[in-house]
N, C-alpha and C. Protein backbone atom coordinates (compact mmCIF):
# COMPACT_ATOMS: atom_id res chain seq x y z
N UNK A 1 0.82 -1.19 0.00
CA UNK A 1 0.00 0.00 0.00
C UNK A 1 0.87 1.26 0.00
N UNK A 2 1.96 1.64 0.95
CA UNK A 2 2.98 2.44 1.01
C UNK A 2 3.64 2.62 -0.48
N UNK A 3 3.95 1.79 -1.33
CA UNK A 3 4.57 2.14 -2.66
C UNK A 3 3.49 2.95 -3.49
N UNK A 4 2.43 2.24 -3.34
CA UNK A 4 1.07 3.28 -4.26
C UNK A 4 0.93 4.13 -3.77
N UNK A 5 0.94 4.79 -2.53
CA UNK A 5 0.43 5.68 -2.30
C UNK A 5 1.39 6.87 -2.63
N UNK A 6 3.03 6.42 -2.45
CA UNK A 6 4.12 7.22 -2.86
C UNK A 6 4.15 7.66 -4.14
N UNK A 7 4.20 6.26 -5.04
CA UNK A 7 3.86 6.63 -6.66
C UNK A 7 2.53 7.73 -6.93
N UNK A 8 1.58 7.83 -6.09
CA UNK A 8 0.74 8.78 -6.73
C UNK A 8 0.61 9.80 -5.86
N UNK A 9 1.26 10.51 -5.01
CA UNK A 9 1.34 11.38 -4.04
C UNK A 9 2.50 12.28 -4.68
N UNK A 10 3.74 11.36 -4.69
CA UNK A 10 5.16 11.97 -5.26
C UNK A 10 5.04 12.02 -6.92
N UNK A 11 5.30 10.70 -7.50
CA UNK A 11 5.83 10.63 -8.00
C UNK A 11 4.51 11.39 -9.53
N UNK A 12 2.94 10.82 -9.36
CA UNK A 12 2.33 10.88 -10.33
C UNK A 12 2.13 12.70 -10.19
N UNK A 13 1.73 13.17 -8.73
CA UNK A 13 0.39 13.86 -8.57
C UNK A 13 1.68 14.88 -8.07
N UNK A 14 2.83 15.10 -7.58
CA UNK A 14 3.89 16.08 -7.24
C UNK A 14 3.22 16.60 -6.37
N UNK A 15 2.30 16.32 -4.88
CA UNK A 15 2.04 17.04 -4.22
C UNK A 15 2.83 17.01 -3.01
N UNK A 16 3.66 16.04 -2.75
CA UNK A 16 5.02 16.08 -1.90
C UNK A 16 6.00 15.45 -2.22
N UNK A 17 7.03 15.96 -1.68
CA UNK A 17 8.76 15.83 -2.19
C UNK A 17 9.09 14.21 -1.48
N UNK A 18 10.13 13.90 -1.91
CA UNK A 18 10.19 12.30 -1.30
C UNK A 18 10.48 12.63 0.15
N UNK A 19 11.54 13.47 0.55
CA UNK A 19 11.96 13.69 1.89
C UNK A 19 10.68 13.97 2.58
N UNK A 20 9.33 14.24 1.99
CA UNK A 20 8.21 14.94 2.72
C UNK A 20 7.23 13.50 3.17
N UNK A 21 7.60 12.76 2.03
CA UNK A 21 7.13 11.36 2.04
C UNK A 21 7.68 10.51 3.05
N UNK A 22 9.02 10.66 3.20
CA UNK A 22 9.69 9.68 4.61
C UNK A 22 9.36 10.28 5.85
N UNK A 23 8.96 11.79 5.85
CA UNK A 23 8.53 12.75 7.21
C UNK A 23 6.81 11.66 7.33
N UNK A 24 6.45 11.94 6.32
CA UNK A 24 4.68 11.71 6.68
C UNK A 24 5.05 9.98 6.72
N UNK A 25 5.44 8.95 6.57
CA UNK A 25 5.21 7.95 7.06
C UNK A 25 5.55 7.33 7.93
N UNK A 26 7.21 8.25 8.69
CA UNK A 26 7.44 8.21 10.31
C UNK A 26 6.12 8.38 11.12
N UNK A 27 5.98 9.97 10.88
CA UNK A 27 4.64 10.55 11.67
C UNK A 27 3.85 9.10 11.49
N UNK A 28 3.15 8.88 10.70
CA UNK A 28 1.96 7.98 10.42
C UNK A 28 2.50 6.54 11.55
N UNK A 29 3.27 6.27 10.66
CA UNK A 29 3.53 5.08 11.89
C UNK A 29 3.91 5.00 13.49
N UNK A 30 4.39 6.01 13.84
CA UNK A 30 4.15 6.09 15.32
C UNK A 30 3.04 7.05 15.76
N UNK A 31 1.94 6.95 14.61
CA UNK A 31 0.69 7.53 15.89
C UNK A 31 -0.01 6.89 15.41
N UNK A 32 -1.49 6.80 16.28
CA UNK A 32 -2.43 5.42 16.38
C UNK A 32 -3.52 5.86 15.84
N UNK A 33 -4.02 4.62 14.89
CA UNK A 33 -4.35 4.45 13.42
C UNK A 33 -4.12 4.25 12.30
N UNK A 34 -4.71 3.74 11.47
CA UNK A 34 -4.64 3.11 10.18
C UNK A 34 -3.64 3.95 9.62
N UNK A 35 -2.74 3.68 8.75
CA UNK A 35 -1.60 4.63 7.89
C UNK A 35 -2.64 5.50 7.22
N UNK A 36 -3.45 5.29 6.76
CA UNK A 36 -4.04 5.40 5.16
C UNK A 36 -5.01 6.10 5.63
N UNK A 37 -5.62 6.20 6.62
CA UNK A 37 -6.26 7.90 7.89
C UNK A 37 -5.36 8.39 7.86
N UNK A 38 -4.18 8.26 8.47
CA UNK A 38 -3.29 9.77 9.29
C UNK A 38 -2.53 10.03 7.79
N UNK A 39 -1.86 9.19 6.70
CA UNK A 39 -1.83 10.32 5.71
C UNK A 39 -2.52 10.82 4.84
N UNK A 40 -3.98 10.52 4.67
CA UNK A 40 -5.03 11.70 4.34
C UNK A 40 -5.18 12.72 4.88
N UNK A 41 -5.36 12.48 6.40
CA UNK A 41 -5.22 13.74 7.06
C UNK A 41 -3.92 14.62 6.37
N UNK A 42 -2.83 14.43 6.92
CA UNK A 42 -1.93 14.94 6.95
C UNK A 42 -1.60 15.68 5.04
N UNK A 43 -2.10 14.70 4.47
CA UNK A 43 -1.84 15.30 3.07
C UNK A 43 -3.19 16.38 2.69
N UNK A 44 -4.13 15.91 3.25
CA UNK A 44 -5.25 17.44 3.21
C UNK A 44 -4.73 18.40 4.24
N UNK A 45 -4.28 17.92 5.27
CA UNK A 45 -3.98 19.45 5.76
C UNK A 45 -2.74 20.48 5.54
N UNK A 46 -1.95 19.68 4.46
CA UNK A 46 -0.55 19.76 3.96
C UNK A 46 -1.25 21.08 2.81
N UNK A 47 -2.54 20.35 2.10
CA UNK A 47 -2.99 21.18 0.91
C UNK A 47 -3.81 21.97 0.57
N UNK A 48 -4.85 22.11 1.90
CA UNK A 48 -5.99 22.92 2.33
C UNK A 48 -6.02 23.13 3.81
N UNK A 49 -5.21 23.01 4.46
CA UNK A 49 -5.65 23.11 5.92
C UNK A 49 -6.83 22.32 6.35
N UNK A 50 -7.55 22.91 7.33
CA UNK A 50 -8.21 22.19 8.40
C UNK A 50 -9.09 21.56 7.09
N UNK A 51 -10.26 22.12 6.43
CA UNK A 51 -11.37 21.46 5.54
C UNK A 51 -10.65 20.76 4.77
N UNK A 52 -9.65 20.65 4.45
CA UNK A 52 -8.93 19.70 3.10
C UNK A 52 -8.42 18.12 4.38
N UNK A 53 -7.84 18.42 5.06
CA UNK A 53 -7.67 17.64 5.87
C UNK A 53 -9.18 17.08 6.55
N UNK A 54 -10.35 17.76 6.49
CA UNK A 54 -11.20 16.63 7.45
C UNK A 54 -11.52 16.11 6.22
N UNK A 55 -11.74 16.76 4.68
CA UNK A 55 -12.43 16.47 3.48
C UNK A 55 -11.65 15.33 2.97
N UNK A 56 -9.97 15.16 3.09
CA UNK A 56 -9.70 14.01 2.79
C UNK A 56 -9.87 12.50 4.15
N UNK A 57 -10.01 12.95 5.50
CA UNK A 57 -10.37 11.81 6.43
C UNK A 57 -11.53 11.59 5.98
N UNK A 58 -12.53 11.91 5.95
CA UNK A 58 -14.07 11.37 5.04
C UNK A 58 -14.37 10.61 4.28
N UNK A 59 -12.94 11.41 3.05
CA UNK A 59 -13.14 10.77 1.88
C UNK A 59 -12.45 9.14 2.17
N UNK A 60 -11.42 9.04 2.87
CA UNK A 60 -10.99 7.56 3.11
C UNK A 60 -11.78 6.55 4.30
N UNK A 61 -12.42 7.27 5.24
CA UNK A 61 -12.92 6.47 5.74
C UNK A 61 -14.54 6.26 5.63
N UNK A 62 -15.39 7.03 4.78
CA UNK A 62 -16.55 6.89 4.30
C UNK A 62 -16.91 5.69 3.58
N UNK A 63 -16.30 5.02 2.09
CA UNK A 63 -16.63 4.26 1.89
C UNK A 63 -17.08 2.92 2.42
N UNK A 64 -15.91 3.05 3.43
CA UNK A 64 -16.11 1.38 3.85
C UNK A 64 -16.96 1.28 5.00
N UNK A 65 -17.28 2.39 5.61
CA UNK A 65 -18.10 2.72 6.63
C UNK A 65 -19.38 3.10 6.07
N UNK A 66 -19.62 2.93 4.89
CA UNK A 66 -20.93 2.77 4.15
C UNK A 66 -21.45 1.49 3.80
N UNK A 67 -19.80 0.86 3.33
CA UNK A 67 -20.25 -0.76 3.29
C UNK A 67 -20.73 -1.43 3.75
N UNK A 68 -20.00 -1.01 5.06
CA UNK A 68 -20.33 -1.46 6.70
C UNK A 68 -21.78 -1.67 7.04
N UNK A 69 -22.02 -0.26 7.16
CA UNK A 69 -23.83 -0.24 7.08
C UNK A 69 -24.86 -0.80 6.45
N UNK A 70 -24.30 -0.65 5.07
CA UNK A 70 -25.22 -1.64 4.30
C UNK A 70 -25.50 -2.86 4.74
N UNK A 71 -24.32 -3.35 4.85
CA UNK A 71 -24.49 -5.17 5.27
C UNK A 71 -25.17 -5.31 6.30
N UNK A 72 -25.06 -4.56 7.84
CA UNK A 72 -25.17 -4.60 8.68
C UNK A 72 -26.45 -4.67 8.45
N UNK A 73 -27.40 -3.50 7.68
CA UNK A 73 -28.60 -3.41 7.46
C UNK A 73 -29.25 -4.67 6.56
N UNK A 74 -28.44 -5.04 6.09
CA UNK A 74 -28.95 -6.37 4.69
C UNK A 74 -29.37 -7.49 6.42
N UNK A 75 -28.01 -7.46 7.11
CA UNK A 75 -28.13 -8.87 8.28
C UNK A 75 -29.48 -8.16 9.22
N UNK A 76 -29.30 -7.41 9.78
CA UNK A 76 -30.44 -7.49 10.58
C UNK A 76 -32.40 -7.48 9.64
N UNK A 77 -32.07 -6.86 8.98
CA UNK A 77 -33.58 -6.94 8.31
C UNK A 77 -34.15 -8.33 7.69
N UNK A 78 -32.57 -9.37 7.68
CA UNK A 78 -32.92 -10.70 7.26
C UNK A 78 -33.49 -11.29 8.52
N UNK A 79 -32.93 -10.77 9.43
CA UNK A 79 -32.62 -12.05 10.79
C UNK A 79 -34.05 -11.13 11.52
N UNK A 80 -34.51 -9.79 11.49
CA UNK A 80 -35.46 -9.39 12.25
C UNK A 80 -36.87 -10.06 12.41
N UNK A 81 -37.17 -10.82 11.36
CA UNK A 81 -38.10 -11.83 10.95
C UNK A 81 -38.59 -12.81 11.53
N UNK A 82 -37.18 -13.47 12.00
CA UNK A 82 -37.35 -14.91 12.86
C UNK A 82 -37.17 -14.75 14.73
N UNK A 83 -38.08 -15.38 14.79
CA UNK A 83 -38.57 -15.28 16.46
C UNK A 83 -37.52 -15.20 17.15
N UNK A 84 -36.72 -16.42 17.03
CA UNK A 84 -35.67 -16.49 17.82
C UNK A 84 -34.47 -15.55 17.49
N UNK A 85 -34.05 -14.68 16.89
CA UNK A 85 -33.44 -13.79 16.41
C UNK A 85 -33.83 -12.39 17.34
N UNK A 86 -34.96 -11.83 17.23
CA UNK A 86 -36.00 -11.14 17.83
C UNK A 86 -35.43 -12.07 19.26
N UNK A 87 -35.61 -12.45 20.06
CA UNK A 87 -35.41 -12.84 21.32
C UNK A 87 -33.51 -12.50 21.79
N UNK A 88 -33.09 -13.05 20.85
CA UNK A 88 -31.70 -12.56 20.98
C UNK A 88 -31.38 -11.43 20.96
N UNK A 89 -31.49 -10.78 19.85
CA UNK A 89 -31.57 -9.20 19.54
C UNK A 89 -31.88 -8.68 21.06
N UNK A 90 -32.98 -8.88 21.33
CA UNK A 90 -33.72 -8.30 22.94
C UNK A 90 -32.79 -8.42 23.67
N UNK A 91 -32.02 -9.61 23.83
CA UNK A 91 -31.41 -10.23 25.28
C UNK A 91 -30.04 -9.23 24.79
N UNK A 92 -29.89 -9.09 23.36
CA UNK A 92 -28.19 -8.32 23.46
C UNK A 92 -28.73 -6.83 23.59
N UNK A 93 -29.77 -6.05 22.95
CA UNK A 93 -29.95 -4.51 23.29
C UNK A 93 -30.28 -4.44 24.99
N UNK A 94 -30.87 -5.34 25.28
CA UNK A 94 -30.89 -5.06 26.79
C UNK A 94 -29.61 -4.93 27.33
N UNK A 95 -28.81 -6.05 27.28
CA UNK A 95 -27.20 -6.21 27.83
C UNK A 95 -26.31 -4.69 27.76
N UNK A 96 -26.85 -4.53 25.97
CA UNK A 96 -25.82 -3.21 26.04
C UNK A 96 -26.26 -2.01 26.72
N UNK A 97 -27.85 -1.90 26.82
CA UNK A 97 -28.52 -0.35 27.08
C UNK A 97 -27.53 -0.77 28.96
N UNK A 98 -27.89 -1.66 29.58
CA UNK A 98 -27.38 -2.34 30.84
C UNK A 98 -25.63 -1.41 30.84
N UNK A 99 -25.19 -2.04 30.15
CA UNK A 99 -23.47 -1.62 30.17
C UNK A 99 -23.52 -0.12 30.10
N UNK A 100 -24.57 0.47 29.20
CA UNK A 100 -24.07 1.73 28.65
C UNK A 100 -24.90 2.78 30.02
N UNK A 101 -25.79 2.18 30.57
CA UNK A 101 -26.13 2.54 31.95
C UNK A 101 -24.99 2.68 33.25
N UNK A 102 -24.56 1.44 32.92
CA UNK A 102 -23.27 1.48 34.11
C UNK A 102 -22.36 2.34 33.80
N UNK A 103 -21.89 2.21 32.47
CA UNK A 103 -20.72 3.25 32.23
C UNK A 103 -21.40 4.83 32.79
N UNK A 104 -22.53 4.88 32.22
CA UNK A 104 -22.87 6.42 32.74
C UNK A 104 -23.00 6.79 34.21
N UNK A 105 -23.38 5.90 34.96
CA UNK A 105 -22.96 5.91 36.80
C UNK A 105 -21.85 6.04 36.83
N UNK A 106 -20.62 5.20 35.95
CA UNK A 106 -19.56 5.37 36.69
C UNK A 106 -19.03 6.83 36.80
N UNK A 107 -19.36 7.28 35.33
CA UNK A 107 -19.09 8.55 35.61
C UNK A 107 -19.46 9.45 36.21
C-alpha cells in the first residue's frame, strides 16, 4: 500500500517531495491508526488546511463505513423476521442499554 500511495502522491500527482514522504510515514507510523487515515489527514492538511484535511479523512474512511452499514442493514432486516433472532436481539440490546447505563454511573 505504502509504494502506491508514494507513486501517486510523489511521483504521479507532485504534491510532496520524497523527503516529505519519509517525514509523513514516520509521523503515520508512530501515531495510532490506520496509515491510510493519518496520511489523508496529513496530506489534506498539507494542501488545504483544516477542511482539506477533514475532506480528505471522510473521503478515506466513508466508503467502507458505508459498506459497513449496508451489510449490517442487509443482516439485521434478514434475521429481524425470525422469532428467535428477535429474542436474541432483545437479550443483546438489553445487555448493552445495561453496560451503557453502568458506564454512565460510573461517571
Amino acid at each position: 500500500m505504502i509504494p502506491q500511495i508514494k507513486e501517486t502522491l510523489v511521483d504521479k500527482k507532485g504534491w510532496i517531495s520524497d523527503n516529505d514522504m519519509l517525514e509523513l510515514l514516520a509521523i503515520c507510523e508512530s501515531t495510532p491508526g490506520p496509515v491510510a487515515i493519518n496520511m489523508a489527514t496529513y496530506i489534506g492538511y498539507k494542501r488545504k488546511k483544516f477542511f482539506g484535511a477533514l475532506l480528505c479523512t471522510f473521503g478515506v474512511v466513508l466508503p467502507s463505513f458505508g459498506i459497513i452499514i449496508l451489510v449490517e442493514i442487509y443482516i439485521i432486516y434478514k434475521l429481524i423476521f425470525k422469532k428467535k433472532m428477535n429474542a436474541i436481539l432483545l437479550i443483546l440490546i438489553s445487555v448493552l442499554v445495561g453496560i451503557g447505563v453502568n458506564l454512565i454511573y460510573l461517571i
